[in-house]
PDB file of N, CA and C in Angstrom:
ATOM      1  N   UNK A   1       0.838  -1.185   0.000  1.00  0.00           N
ATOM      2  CA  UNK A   1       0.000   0.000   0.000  1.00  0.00           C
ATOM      3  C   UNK A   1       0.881   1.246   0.000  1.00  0.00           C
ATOM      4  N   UNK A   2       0.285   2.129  -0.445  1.00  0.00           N
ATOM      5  CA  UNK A   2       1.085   3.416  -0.642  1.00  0.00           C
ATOM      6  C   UNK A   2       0.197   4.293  -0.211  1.00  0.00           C
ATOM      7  N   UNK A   3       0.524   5.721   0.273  1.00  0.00           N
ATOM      8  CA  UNK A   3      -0.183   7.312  -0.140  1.00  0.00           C
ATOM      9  C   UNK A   3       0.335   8.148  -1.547  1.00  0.00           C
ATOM     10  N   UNK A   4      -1.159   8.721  -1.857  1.00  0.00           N
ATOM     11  CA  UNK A   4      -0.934   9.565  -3.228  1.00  0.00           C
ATOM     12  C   UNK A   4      -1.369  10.479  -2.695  1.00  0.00           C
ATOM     13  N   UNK A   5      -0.757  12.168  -2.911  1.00  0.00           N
ATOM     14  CA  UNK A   5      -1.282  13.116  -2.263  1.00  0.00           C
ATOM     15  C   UNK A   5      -1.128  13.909  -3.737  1.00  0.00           C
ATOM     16  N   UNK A   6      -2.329  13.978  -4.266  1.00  0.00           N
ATOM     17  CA  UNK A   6      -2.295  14.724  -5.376  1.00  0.00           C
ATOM     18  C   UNK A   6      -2.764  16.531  -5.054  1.00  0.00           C
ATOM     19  N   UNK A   7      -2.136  17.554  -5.431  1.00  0.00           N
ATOM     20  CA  UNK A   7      -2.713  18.990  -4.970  1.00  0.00           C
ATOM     21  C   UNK A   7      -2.911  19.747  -6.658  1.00  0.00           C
ATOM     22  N   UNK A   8      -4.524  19.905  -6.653  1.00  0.00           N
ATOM     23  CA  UNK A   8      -4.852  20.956  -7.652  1.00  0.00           C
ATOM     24  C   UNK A   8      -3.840  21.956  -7.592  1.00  0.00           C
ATOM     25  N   UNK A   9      -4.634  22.747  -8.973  1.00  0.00           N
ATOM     26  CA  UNK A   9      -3.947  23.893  -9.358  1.00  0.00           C
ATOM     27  C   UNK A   9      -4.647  24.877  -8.133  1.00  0.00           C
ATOM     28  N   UNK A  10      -5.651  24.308  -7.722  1.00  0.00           N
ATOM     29  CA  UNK A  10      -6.616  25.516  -6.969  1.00  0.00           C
ATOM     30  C   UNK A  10      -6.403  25.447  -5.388  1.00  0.00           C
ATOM     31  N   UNK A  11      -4.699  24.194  -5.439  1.00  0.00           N
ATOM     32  CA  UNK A  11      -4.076  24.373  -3.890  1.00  0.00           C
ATOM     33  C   UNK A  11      -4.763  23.122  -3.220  1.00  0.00           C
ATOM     34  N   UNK A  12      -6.355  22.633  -3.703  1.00  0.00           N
ATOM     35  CA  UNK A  12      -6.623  21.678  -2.595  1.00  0.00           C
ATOM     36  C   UNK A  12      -5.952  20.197  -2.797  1.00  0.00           C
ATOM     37  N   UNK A  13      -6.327  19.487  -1.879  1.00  0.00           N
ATOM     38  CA  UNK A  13      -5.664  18.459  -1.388  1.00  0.00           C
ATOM     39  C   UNK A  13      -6.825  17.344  -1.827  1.00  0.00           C
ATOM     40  N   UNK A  14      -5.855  16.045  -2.714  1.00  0.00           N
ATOM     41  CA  UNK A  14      -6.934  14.924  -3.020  1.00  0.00           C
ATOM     42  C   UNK A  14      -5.722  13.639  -2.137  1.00  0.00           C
ATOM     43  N   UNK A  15      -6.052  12.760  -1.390  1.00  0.00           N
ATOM     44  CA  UNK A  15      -5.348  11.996  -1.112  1.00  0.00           C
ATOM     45  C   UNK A  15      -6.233  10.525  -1.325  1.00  0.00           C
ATOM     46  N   UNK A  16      -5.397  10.012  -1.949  1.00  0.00           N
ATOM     47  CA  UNK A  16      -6.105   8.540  -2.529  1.00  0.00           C
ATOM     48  C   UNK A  16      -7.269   8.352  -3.412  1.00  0.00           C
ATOM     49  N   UNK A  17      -7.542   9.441  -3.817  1.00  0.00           N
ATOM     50  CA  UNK A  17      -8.784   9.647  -4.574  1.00  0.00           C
ATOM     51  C   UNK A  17     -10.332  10.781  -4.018  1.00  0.00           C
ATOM     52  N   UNK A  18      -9.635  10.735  -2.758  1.00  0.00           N
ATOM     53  CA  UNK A  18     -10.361  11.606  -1.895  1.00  0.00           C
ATOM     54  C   UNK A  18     -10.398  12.936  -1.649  1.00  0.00           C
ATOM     55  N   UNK A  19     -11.014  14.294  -1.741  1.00  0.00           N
ATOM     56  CA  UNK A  19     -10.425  15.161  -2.337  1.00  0.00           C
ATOM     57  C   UNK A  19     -10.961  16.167  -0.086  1.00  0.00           C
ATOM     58  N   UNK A  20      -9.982  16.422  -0.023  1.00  0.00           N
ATOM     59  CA  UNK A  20     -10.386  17.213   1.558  1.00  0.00           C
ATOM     60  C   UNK A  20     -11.012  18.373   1.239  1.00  0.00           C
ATOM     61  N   UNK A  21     -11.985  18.188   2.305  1.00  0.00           N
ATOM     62  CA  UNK A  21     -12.584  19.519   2.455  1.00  0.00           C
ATOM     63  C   UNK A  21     -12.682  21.010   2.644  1.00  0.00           C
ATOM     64  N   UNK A  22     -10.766  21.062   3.002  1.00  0.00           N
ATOM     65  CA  UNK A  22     -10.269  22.409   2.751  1.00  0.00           C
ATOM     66  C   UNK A  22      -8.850  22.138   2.917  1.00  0.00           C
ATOM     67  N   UNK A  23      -7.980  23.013   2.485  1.00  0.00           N
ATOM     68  CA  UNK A  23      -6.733  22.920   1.961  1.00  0.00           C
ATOM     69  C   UNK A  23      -5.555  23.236   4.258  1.00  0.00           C
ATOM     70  N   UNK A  24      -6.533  23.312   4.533  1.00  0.00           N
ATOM     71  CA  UNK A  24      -5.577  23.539   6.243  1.00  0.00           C
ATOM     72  C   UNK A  24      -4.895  22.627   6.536  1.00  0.00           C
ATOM     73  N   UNK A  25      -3.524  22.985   7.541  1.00  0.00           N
ATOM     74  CA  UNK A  25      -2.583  21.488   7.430  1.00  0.00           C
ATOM     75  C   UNK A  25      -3.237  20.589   8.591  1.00  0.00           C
ATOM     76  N   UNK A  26      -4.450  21.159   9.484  1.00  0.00           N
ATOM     77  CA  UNK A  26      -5.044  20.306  10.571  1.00  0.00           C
ATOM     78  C   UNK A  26      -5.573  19.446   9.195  1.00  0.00           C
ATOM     79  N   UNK A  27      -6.543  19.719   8.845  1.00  0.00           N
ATOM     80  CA  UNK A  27      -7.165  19.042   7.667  1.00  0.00           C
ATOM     81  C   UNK A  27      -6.021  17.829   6.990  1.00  0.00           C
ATOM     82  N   UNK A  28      -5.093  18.407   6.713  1.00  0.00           N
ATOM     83  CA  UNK A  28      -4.520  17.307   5.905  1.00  0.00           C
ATOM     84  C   UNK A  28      -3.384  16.171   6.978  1.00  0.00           C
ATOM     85  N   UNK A  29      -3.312  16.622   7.568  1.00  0.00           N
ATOM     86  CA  UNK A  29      -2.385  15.818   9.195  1.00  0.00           C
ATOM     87  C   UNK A  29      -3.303  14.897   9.403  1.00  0.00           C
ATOM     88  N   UNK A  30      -4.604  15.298   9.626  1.00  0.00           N
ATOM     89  CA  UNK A  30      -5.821  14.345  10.146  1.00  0.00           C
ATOM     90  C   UNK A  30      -6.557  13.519   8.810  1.00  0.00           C
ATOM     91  N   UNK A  31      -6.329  13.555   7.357  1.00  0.00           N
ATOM     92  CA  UNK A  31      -6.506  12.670   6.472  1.00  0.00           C
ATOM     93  C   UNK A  31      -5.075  11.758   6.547  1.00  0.00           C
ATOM     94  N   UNK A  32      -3.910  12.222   7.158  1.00  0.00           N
ATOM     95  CA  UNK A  32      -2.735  11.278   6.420  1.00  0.00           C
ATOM     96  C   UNK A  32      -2.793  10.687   7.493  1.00  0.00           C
ATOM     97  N   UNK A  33      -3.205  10.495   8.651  1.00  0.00           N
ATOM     98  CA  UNK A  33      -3.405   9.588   9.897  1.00  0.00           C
ATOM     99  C   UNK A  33      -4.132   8.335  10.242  1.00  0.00           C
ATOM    100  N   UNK A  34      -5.510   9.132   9.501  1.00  0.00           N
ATOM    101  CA  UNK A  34      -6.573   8.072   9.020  1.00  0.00           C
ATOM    102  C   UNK A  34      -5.948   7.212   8.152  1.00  0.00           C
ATOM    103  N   UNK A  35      -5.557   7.714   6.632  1.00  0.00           N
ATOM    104  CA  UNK A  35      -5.581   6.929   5.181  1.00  0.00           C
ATOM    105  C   UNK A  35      -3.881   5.710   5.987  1.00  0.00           C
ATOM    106  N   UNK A  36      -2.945   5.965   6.573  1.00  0.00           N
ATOM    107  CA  UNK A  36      -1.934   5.877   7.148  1.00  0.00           C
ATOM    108  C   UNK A  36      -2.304   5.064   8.002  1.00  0.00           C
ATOM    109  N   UNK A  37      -3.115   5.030   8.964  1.00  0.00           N
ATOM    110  CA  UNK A  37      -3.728   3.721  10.201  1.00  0.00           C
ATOM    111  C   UNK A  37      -2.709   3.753  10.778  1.00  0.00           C
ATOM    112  N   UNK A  38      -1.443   4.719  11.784  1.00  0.00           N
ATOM    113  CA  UNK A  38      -0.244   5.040  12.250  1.00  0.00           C
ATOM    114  C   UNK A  38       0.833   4.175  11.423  1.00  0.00           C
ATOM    115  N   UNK A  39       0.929   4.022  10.614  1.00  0.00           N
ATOM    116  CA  UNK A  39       1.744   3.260   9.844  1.00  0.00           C
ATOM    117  C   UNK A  39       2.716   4.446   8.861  1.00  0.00           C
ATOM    118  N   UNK A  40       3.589   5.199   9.529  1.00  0.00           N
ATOM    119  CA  UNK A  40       4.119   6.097   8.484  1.00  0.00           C
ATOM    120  C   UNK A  40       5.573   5.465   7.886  1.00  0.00           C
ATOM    121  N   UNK A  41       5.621   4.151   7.820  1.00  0.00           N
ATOM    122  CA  UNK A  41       6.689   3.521   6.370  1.00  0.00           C
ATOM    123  C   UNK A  41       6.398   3.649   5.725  1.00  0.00           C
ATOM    124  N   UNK A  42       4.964   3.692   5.001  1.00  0.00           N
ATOM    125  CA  UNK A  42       4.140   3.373   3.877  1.00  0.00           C
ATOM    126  C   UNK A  42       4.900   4.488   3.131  1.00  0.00           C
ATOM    127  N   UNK A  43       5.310   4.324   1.635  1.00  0.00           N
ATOM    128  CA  UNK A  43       5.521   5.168   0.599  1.00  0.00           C
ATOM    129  C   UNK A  43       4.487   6.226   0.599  1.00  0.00           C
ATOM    130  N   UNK A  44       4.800   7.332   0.391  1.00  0.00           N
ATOM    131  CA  UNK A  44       4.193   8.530   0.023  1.00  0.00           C
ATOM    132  C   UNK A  44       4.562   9.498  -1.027  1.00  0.00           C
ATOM    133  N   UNK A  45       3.727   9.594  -1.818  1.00  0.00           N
ATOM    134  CA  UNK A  45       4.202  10.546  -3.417  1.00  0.00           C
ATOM    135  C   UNK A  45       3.282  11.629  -3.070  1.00  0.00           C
ATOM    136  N   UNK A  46       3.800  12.772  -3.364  1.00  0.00           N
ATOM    137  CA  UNK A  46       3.343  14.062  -3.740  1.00  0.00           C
ATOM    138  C   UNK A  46       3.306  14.403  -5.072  1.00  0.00           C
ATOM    139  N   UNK A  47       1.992  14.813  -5.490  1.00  0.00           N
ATOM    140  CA  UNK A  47       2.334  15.138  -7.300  1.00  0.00           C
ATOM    141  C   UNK A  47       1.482  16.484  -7.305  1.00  0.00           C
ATOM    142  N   UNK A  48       1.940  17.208  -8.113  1.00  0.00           N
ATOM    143  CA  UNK A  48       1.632  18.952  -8.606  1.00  0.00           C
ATOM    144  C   UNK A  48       1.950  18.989  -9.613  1.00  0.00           C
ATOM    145  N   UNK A  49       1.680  19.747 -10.184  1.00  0.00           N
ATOM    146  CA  UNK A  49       2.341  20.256 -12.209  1.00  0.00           C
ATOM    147  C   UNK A  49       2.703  22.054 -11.399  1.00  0.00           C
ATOM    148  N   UNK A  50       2.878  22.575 -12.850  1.00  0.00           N
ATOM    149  CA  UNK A  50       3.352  24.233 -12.548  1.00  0.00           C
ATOM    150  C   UNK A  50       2.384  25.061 -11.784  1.00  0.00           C
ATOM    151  N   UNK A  51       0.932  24.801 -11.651  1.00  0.00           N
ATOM    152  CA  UNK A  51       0.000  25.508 -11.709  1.00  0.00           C
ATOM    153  C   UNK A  51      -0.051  25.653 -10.223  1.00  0.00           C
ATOM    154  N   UNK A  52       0.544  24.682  -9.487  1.00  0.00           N
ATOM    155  CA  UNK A  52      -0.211  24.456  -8.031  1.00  0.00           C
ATOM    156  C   UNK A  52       0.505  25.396  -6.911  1.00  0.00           C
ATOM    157  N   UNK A  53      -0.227  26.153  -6.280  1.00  0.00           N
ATOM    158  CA  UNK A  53       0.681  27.193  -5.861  1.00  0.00           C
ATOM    159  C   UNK A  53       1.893  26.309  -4.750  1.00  0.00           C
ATOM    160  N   UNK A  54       3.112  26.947  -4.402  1.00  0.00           N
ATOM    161  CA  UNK A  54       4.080  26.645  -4.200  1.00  0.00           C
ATOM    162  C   UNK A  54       4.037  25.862  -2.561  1.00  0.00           C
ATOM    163  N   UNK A  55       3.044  26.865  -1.816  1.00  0.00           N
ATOM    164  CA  UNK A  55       2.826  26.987  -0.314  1.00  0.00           C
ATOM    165  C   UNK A  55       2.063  25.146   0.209  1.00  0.00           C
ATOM    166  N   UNK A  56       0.984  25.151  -1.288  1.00  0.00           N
ATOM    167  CA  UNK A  56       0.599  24.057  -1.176  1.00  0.00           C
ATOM    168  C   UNK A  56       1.721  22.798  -0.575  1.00  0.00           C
ATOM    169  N   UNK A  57       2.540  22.780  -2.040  1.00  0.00           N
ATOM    170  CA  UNK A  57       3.508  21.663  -1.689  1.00  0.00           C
ATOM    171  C   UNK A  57       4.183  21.565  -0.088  1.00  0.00           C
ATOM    172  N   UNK A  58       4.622  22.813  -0.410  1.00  0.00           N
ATOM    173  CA  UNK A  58       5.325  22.786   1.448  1.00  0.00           C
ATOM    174  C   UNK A  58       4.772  22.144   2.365  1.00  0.00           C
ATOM    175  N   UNK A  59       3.490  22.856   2.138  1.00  0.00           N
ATOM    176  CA  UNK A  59       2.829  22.201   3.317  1.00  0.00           C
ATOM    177  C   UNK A  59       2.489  20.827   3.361  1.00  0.00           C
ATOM    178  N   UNK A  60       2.589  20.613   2.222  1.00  0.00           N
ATOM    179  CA  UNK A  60       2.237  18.962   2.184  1.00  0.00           C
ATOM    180  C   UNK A  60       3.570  18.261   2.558  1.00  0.00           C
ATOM    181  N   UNK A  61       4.321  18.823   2.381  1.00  0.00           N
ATOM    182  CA  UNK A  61       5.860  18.112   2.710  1.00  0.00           C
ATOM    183  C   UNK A  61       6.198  18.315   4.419  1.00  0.00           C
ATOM    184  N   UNK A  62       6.194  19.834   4.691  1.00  0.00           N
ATOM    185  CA  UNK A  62       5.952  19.935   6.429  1.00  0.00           C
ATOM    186  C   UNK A  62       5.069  18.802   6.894  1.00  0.00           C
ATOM    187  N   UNK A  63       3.603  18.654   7.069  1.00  0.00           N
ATOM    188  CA  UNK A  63       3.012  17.633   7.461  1.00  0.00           C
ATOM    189  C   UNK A  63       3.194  16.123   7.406  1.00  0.00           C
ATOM    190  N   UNK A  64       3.710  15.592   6.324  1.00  0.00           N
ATOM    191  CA  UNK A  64       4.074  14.281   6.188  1.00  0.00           C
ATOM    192  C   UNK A  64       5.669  13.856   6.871  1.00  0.00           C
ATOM    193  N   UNK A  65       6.826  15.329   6.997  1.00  0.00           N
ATOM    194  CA  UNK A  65       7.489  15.080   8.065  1.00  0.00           C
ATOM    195  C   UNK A  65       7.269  15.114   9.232  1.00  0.00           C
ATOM    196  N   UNK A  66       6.300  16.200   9.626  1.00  0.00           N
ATOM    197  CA  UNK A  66       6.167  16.047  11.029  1.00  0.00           C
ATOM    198  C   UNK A  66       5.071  14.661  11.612  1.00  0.00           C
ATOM    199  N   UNK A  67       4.782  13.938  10.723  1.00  0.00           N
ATOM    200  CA  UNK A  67       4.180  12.494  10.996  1.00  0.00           C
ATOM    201  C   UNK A  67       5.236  11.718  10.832  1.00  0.00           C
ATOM    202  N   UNK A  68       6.454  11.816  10.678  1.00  0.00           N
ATOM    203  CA  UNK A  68       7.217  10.745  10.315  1.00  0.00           C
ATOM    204  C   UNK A  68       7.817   9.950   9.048  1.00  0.00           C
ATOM    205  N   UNK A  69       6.919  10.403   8.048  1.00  0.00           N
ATOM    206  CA  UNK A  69       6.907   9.966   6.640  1.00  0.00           C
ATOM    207  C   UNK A  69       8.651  10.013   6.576  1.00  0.00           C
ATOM    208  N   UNK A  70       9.185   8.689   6.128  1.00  0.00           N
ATOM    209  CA  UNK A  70      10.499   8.885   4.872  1.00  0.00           C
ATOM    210  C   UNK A  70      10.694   8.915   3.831  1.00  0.00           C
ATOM    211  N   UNK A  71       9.553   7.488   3.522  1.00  0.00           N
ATOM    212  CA  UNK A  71       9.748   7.415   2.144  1.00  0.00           C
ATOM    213  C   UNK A  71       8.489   8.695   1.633  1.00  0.00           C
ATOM    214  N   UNK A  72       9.339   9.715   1.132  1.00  0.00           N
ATOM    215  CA  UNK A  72       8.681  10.619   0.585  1.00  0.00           C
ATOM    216  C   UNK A  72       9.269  10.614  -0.735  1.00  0.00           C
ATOM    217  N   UNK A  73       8.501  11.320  -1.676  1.00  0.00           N
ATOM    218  CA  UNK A  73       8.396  11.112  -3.318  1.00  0.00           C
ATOM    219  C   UNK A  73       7.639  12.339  -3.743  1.00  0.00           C
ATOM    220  N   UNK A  74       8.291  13.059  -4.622  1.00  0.00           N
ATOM    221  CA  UNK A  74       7.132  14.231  -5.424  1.00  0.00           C
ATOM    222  C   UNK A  74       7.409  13.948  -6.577  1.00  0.00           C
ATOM    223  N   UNK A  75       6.442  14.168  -7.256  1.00  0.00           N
ATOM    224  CA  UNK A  75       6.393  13.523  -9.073  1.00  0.00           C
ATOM    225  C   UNK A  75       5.392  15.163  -9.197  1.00  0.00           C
ATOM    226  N   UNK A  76       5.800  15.297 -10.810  1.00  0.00           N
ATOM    227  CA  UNK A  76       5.251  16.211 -11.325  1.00  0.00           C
ATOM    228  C   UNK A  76       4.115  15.614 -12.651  1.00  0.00           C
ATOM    229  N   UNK A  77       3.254  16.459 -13.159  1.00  0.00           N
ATOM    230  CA  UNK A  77       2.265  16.331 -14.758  1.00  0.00           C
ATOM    231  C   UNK A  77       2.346  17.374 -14.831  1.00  0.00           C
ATOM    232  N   UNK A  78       1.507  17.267 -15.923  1.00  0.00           N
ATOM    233  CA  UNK A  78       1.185  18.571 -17.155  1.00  0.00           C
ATOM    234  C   UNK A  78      -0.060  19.342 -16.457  1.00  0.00           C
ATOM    235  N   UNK A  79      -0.024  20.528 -16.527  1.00  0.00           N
ATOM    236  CA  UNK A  79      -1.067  20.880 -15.833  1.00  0.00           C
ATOM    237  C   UNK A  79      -2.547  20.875 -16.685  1.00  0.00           C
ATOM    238  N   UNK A  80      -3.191  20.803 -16.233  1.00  0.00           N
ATOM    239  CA  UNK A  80      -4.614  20.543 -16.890  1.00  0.00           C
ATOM    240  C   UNK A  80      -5.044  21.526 -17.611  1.00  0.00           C
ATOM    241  N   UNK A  81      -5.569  21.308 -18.628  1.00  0.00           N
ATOM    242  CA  UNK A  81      -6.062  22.297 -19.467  1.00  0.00           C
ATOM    243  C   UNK A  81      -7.240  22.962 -19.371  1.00  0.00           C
ATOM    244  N   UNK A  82      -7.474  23.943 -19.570  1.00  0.00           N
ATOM    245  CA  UNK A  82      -8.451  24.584 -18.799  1.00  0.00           C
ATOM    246  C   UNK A  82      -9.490  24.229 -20.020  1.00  0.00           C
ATOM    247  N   UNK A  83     -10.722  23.869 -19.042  1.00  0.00           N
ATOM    248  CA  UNK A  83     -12.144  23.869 -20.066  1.00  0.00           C
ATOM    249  C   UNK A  83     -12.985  24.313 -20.561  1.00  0.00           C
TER     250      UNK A  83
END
């Protein structure tokens, strides 16, 4: 099992397919705990393209260290095309 912490262009937070209800790092500490079941070996990828503001990532990277996360991973895409 792994975590996927995918972050829109619009900053919010989807983890595993699940998209949180607001972009706060309580908010996202308390999804990576749950999806995690205290288990922070589990691989974790971060993915963003250009669009996603910068603060996002951080914060997604602050929170998954201060849980412990190692195996951390950020992967990038193309950013989505607007419709």
């Amino acid at each position: 099992m792994s975590i996927d912490i995918t972050i829109k262009a619009t900053g919010d937070y989807v983890i595993n397919g699940q998209t949180l209800v607001n972009q706060q790092a309580v908010t996202l500490q308390r999804a990576l705990k749950k999806v995690a079941d205290g288990d922070n070996t589990l691989p974790l990828t971060i993915t963003a393209d250009a669009n996603t503001p910068h603060q996002a990532v951080v914060r997604a990277m602050d929170v998954a260290g201060q849980l412990g996360f190692a195996q951390l991973r950020i992967t990038t895409q193309q950013p989505a095309e607007p419709e």
